[in-house]
C-alpha atoms as a PDB file:
ATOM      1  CA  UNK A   1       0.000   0.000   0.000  1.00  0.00           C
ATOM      2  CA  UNK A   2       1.723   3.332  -0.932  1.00  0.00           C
ATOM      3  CA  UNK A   3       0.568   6.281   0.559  1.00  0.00           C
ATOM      4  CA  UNK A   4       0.518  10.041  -0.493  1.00  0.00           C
ATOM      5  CA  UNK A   5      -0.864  13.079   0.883  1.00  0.00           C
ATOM      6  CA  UNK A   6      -1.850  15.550  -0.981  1.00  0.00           C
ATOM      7  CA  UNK A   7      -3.313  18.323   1.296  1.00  0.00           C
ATOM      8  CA  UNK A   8      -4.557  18.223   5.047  1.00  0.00           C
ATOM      9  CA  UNK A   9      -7.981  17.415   4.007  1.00  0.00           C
ATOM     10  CA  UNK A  10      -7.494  14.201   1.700  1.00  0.00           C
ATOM     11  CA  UNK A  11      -4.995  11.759   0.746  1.00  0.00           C
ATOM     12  CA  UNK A  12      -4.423   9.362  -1.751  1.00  0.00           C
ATOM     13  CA  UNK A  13      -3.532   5.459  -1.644  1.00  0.00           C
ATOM     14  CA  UNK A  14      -2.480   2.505  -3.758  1.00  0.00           C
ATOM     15  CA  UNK A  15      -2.634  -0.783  -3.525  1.00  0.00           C
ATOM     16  CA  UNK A  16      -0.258  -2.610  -5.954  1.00  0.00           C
ATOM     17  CA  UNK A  17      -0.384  -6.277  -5.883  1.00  0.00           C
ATOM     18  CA  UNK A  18       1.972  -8.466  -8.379  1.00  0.00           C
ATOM     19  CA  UNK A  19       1.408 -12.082  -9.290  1.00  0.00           C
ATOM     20  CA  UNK A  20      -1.945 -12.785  -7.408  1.00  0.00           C
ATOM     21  CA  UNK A  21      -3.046 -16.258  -7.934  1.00  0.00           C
ATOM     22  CA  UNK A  22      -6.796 -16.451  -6.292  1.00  0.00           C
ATOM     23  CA  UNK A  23      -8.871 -19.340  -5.955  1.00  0.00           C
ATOM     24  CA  UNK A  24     -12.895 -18.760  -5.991  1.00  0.00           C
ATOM     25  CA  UNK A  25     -12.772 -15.557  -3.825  1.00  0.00           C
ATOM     26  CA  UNK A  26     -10.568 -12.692  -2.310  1.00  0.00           C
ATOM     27  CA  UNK A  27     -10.903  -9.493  -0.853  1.00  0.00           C
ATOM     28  CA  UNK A  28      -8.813  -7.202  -2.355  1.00  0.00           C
ATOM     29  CA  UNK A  29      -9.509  -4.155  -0.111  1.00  0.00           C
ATOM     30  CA  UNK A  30     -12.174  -2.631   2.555  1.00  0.00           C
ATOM     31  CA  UNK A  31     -11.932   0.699   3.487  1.00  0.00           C
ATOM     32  CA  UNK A  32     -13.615   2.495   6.059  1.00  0.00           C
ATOM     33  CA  UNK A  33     -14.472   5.543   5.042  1.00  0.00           C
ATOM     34  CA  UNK A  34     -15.258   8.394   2.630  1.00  0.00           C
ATOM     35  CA  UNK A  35     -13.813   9.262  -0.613  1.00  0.00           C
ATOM     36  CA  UNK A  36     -13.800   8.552  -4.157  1.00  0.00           C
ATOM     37  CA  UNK A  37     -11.923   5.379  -6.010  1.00  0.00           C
ATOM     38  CA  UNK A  38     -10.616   6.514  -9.587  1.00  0.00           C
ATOM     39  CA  UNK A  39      -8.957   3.333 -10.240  1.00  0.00           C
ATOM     40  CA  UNK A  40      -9.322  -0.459  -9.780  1.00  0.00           C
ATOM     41  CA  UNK A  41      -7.443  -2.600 -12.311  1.00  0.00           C
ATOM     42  CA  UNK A  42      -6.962  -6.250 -13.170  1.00  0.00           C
ATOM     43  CA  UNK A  43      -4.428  -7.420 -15.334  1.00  0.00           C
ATOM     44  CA  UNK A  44      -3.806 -11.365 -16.768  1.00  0.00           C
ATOM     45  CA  UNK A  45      -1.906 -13.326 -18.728  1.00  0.00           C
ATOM     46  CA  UNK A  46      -4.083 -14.538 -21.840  1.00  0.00           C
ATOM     47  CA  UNK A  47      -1.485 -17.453 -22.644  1.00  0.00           C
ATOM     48  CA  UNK A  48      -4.190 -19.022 -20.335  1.00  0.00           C
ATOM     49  CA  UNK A  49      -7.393 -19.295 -20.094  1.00  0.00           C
ATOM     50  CA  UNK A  50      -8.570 -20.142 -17.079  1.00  0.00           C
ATOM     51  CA  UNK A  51      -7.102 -16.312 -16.149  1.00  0.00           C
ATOM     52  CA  UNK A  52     -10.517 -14.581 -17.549  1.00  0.00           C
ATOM     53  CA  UNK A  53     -12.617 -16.494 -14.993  1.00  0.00           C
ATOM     54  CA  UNK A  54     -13.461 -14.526 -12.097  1.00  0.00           C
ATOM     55  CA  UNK A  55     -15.629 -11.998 -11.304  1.00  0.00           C
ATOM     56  CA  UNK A  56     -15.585  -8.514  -9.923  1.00  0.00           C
ATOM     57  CA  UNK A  57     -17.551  -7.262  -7.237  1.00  0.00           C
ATOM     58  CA  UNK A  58     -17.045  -3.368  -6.287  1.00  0.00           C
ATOM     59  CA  UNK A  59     -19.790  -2.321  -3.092  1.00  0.00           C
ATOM     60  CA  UNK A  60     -19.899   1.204  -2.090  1.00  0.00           C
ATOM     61  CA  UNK A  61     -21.094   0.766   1.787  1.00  0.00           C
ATOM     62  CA  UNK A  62     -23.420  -1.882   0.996  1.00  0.00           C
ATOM     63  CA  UNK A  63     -24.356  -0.592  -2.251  1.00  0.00           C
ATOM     64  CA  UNK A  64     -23.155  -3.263  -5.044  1.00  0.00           C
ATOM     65  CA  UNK A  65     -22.255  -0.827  -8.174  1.00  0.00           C
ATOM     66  CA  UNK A  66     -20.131  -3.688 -10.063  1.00  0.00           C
ATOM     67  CA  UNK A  67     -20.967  -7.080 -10.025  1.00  0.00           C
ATOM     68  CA  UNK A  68     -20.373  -9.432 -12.296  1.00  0.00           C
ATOM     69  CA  UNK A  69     -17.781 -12.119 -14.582  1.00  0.00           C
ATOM     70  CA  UNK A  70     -14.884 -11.221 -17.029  1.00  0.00           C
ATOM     71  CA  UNK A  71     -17.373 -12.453 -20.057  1.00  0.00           C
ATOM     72  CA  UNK A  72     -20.320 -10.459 -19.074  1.00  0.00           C
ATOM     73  CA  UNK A  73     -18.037  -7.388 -18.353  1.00  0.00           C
ATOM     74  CA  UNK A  74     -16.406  -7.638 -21.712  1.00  0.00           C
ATOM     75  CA  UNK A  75     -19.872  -7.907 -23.215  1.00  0.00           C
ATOM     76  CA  UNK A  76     -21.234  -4.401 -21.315  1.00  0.00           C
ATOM     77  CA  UNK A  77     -18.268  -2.473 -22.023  1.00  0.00           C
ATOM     78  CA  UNK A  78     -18.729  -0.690 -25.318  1.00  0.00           C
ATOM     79  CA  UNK A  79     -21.662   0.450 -23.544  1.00  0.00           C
ATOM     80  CA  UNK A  80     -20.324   1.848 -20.166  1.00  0.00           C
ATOM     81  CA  UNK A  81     -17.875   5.013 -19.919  1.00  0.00           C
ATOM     82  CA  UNK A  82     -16.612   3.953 -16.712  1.00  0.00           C
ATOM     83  CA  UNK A  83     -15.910   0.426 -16.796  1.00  0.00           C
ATOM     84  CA  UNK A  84     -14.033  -1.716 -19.347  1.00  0.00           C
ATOM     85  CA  UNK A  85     -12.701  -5.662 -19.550  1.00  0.00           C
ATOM     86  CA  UNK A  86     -11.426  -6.534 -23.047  1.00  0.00           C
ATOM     87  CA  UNK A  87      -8.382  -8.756 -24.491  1.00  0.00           C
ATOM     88  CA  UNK A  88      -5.271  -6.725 -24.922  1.00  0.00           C
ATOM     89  CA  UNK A  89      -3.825  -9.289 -27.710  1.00  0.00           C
ATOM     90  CA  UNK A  90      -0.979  -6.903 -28.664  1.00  0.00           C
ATOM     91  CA  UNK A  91       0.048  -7.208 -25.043  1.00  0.00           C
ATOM     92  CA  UNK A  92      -1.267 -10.714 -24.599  1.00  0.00           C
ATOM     93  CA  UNK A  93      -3.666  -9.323 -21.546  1.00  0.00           C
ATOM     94  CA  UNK A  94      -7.320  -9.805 -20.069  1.00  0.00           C
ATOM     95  CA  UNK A  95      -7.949  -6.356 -18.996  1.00  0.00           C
ATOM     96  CA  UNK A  96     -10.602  -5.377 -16.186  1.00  0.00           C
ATOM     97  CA  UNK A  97     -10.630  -1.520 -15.539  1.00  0.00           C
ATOM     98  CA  UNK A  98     -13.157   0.224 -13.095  1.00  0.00           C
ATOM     99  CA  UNK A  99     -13.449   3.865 -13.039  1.00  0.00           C
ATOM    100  CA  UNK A 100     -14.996   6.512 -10.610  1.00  0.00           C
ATOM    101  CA  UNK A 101     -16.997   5.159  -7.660  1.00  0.00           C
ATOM    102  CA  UNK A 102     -16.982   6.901  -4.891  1.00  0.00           C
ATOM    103  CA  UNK A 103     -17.852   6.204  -1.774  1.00  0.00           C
ATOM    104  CA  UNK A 104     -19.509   6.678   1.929  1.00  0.00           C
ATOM    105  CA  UNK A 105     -19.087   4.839   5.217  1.00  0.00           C
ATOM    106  CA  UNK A 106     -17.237   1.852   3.225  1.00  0.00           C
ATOM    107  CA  UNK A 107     -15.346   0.478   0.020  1.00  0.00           C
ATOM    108  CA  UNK A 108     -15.128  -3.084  -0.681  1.00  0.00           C
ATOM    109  CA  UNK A 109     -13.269  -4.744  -3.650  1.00  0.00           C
ATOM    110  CA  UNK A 110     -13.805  -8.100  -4.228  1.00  0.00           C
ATOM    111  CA  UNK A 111     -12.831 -10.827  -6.932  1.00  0.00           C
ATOM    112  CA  UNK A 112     -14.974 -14.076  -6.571  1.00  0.00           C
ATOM    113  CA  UNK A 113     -15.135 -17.186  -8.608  1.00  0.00           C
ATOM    114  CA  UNK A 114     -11.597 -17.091  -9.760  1.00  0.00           C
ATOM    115  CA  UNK A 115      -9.221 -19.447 -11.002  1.00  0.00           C
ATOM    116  CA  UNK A 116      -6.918 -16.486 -12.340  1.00  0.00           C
ATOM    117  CA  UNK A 117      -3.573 -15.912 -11.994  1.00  0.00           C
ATOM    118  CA  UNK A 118      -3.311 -11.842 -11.738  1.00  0.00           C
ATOM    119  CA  UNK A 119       0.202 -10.751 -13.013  1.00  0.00           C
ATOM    120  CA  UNK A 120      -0.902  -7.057 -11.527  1.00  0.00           C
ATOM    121  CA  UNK A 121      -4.193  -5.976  -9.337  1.00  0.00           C
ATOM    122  CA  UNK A 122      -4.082  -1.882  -8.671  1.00  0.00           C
ATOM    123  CA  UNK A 123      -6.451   0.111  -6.797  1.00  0.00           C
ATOM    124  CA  UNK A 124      -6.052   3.558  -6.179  1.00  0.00           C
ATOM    125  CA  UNK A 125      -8.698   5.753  -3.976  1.00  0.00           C
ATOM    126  CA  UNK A 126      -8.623   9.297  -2.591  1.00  0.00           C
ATOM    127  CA  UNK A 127     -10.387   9.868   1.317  1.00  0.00           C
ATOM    128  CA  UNK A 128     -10.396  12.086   3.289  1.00  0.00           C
ATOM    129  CA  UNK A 129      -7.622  12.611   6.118  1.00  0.00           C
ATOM    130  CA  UNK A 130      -9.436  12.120   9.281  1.00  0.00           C
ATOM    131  CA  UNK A 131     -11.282   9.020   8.202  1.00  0.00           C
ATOM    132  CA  UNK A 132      -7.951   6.555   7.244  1.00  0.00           C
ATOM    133  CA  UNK A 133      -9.666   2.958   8.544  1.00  0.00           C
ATOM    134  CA  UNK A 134      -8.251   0.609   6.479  1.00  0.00           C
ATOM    135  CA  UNK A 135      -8.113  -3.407   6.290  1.00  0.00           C
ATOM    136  CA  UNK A 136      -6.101  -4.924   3.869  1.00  0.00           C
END
């Protein structure tokens, strides 16, 4: 987790994990808290394919805003501005990108029937200073 502050009132955080292997499911971060989370994003290796099964669950307190598998994501994704999973075959990548959700009381990121292999899993949220509760 690397953490920066950028004024008195808020700060900003990153989680940077490398090489994930998770089986069925994993929480990938709670927060406690209020902010907003620009970034989550899941990278694989498409050399396999067992790493585009999982799904992505992203709850805002106990709101669920994203919910759902790497197929079905890929499917809504020309459709949504701030979500996007899609092959990367130039760089031989799934690709599972989450955009904008912010957030009041909690943040939970979650990836759930997986059998992937993550080669990098980044999350980066802004909250404010005087609320910095976090489980990881």
């Amino acid at each position: 987790m690397t953490e920066i502050f950028i004024d008195d009132r808020y700060q900003t955080k990153m989680l940077h994990d490398v090489n994930t292997s998770i089986t069925d499911k994993q929480t990938i971060l709670e927060v406690n808290g209020s902010g907003v989370m620009p970034q989550a994003l899941f990278l694989s290796s498409d050399s396999v394919a067992a790493n585009a099964v999982y799904g992505v669950r992203i709850k805002a307190a106990n709101k669920i805003i994203y919910q759902d598998t790497y197929a079905v994501l890929a499917n809504r994704s020309n459709y949504e501005a701030d979500m996007s999973a899609y092959q990367d075959a130039a760089n031989n990548l799934y690709i599972s990108m989450f955009k904008n959700v912010s957030f009041d009381k909690k943040l939970i990121v979650e990836v759930y029937g997986s059998t992937a292999t993550f080669s990098d899993i980044v999350v980066k949220y802004h909250m404010r200073v005087d609320e910095k509760r976090v489980k990881h």
